[in-house]
C-alpha atoms as a PDB file:
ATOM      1  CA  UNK A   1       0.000   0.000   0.000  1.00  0.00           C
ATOM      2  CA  UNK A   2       1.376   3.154  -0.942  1.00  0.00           C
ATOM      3  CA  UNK A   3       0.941   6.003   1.473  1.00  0.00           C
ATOM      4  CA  UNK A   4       1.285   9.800   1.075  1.00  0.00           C
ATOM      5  CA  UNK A   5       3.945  12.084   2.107  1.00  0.00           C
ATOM      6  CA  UNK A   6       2.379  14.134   3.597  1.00  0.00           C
ATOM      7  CA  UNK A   7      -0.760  17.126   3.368  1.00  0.00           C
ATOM      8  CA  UNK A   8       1.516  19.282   0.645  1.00  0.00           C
ATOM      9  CA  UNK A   9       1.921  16.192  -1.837  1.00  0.00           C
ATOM     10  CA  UNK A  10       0.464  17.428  -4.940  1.00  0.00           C
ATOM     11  CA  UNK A  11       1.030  21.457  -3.773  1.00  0.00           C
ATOM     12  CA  UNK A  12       4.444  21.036  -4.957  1.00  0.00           C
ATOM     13  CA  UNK A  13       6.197  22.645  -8.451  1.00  0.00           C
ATOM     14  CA  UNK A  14       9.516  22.631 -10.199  1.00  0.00           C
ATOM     15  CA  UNK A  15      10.753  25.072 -12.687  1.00  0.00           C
ATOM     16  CA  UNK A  16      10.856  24.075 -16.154  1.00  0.00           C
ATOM     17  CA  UNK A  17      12.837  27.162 -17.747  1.00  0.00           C
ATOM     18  CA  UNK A  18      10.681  30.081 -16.176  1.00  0.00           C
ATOM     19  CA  UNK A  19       7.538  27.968 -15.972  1.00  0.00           C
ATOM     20  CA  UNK A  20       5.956  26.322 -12.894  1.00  0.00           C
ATOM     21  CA  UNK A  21       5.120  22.429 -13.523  1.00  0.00           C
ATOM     22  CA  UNK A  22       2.977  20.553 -10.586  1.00  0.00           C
ATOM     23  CA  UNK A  23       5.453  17.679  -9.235  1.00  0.00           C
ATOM     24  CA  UNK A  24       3.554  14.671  -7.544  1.00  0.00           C
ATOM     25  CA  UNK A  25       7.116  12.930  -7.230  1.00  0.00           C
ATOM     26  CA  UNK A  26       8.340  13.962  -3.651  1.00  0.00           C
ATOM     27  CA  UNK A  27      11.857  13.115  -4.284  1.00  0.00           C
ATOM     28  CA  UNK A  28      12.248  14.707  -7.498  1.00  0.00           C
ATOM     29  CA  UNK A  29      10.631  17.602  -6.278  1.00  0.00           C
ATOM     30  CA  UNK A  30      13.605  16.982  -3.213  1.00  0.00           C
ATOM     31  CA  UNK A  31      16.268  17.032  -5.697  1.00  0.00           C
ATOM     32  CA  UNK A  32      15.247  19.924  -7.570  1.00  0.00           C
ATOM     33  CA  UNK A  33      15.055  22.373  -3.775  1.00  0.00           C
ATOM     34  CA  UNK A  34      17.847  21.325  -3.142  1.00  0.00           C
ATOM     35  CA  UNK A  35      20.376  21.923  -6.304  1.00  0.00           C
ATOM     36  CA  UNK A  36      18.505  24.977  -8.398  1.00  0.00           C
ATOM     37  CA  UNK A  37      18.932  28.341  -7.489  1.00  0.00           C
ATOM     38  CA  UNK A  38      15.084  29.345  -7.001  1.00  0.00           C
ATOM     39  CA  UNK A  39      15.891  33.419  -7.510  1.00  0.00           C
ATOM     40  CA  UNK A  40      13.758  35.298  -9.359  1.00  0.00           C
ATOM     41  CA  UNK A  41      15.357  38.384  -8.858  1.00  0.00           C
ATOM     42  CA  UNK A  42      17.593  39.871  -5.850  1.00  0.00           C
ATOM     43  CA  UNK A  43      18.489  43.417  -5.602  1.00  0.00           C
ATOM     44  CA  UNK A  44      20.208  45.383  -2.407  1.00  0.00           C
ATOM     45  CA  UNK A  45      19.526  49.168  -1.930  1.00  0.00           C
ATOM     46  CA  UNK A  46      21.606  50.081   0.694  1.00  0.00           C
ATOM     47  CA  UNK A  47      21.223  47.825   4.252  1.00  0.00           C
ATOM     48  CA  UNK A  48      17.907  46.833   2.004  1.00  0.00           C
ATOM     49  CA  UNK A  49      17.404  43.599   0.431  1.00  0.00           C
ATOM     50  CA  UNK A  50      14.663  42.972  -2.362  1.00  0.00           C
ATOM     51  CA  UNK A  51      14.500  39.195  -2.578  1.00  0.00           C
ATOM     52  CA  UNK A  52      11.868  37.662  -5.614  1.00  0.00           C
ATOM     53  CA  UNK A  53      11.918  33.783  -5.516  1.00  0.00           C
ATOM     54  CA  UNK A  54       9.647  30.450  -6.666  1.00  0.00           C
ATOM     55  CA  UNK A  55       8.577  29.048  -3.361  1.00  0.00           C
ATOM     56  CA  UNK A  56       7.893  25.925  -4.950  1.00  0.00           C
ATOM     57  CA  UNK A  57       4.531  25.169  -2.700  1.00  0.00           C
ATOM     58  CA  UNK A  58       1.628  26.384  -3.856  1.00  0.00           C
ATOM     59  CA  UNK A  59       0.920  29.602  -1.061  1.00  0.00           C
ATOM     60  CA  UNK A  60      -2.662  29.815  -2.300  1.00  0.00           C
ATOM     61  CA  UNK A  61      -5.037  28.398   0.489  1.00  0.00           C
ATOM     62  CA  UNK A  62      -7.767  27.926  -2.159  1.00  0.00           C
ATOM     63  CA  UNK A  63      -8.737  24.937  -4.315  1.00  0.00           C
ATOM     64  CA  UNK A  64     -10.384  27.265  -6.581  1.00  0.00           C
ATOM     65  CA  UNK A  65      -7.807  29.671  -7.513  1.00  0.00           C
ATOM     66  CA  UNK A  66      -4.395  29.459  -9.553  1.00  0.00           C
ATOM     67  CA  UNK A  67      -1.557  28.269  -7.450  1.00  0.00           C
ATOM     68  CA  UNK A  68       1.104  31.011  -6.057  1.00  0.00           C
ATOM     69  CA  UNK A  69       4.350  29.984  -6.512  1.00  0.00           C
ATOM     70  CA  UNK A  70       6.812  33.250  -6.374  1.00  0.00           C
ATOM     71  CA  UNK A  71       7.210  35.929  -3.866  1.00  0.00           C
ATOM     72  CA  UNK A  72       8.689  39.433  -3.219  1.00  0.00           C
ATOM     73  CA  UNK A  73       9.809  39.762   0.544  1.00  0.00           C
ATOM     74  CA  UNK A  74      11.619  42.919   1.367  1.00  0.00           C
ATOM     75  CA  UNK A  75      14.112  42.482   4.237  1.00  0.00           C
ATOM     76  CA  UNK A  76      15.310  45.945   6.043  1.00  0.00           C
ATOM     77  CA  UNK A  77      14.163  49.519   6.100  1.00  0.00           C
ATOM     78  CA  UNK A  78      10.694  50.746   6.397  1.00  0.00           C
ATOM     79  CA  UNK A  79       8.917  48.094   4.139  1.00  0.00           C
ATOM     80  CA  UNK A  80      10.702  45.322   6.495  1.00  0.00           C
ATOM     81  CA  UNK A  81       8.951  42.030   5.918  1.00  0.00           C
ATOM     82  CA  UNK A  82       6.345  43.547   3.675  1.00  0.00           C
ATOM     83  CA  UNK A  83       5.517  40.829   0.734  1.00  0.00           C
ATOM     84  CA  UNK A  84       3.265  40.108  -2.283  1.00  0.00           C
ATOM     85  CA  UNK A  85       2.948  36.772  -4.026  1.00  0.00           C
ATOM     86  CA  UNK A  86       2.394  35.807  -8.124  1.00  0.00           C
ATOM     87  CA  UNK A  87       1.303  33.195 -10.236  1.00  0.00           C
ATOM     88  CA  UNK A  88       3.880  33.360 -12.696  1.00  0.00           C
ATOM     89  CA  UNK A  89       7.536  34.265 -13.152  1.00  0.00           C
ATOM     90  CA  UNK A  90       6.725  37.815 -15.214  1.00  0.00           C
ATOM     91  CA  UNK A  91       4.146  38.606 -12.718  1.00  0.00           C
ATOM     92  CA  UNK A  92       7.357  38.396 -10.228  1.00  0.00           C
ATOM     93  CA  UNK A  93       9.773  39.348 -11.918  1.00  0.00           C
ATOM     94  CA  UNK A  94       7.282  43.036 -12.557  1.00  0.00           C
ATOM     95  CA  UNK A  95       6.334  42.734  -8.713  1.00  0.00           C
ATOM     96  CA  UNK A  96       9.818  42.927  -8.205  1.00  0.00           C
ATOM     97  CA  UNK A  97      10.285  45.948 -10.388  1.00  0.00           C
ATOM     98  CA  UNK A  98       7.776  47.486  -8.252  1.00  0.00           C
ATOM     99  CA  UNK A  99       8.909  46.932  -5.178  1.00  0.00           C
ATOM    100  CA  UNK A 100      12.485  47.954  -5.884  1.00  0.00           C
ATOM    101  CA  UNK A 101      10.728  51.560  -7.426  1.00  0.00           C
ATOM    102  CA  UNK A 102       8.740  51.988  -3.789  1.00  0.00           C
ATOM    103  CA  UNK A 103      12.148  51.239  -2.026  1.00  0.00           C
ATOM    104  CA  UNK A 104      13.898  53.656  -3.962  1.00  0.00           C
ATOM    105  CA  UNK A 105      10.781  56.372  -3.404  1.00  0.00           C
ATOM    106  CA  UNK A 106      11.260  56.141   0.381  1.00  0.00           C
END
């Protein structure tokens, strides 16, 4: 009898180039966290870190809605810990964008 991995199995994606693929195999999905750099985009203004990256877990509570997979987090400054979450690797890659600009406007 084959059991399952745990709650997450079937929440989890890899990268194929810049687009996310739903992985049901735990231990490929193992091998691929653990050897790709998962970086969207990382920028440093200052003490203040912009940090875009594919989270690989789907961070969207609801079965109804498209998975998201990437996140801005911005560690430092006034906007410490503030974050937004994508669907897709433009939509991060453009939050990131945005989120250097507000940095910048402070």
């Amino acid at each position: 009898m084959r059991r399952k991995f745990s709650s997450v199995t079937g929440q989890q994606y890899i990268l194929r180039g810049k687009k996310p693929v739903r992985c049901d195999n735990i231990f490929k999905w193992s091998r691929f966290m653990d050897k790709k750099n998962r970086h969207v985009a990382n920028t440093y203004i200052g003490s203040v870190r912009i940090s875009t990256v594919f989270l690989a877990l789907n961070h969207n509570f609801s079965d109804k809605a498209s998975p998201l997979l990437f996140e801005t987090m911005v560690f430092g400054g006034e906007l410490d810990l503030c974050l937004e979450r994508y669907r897709t690797w433009d939509g991060a890659a453009a939050g990131h964008k945005r989120w250097v600009a507000k940095v910048k406007g402070l």
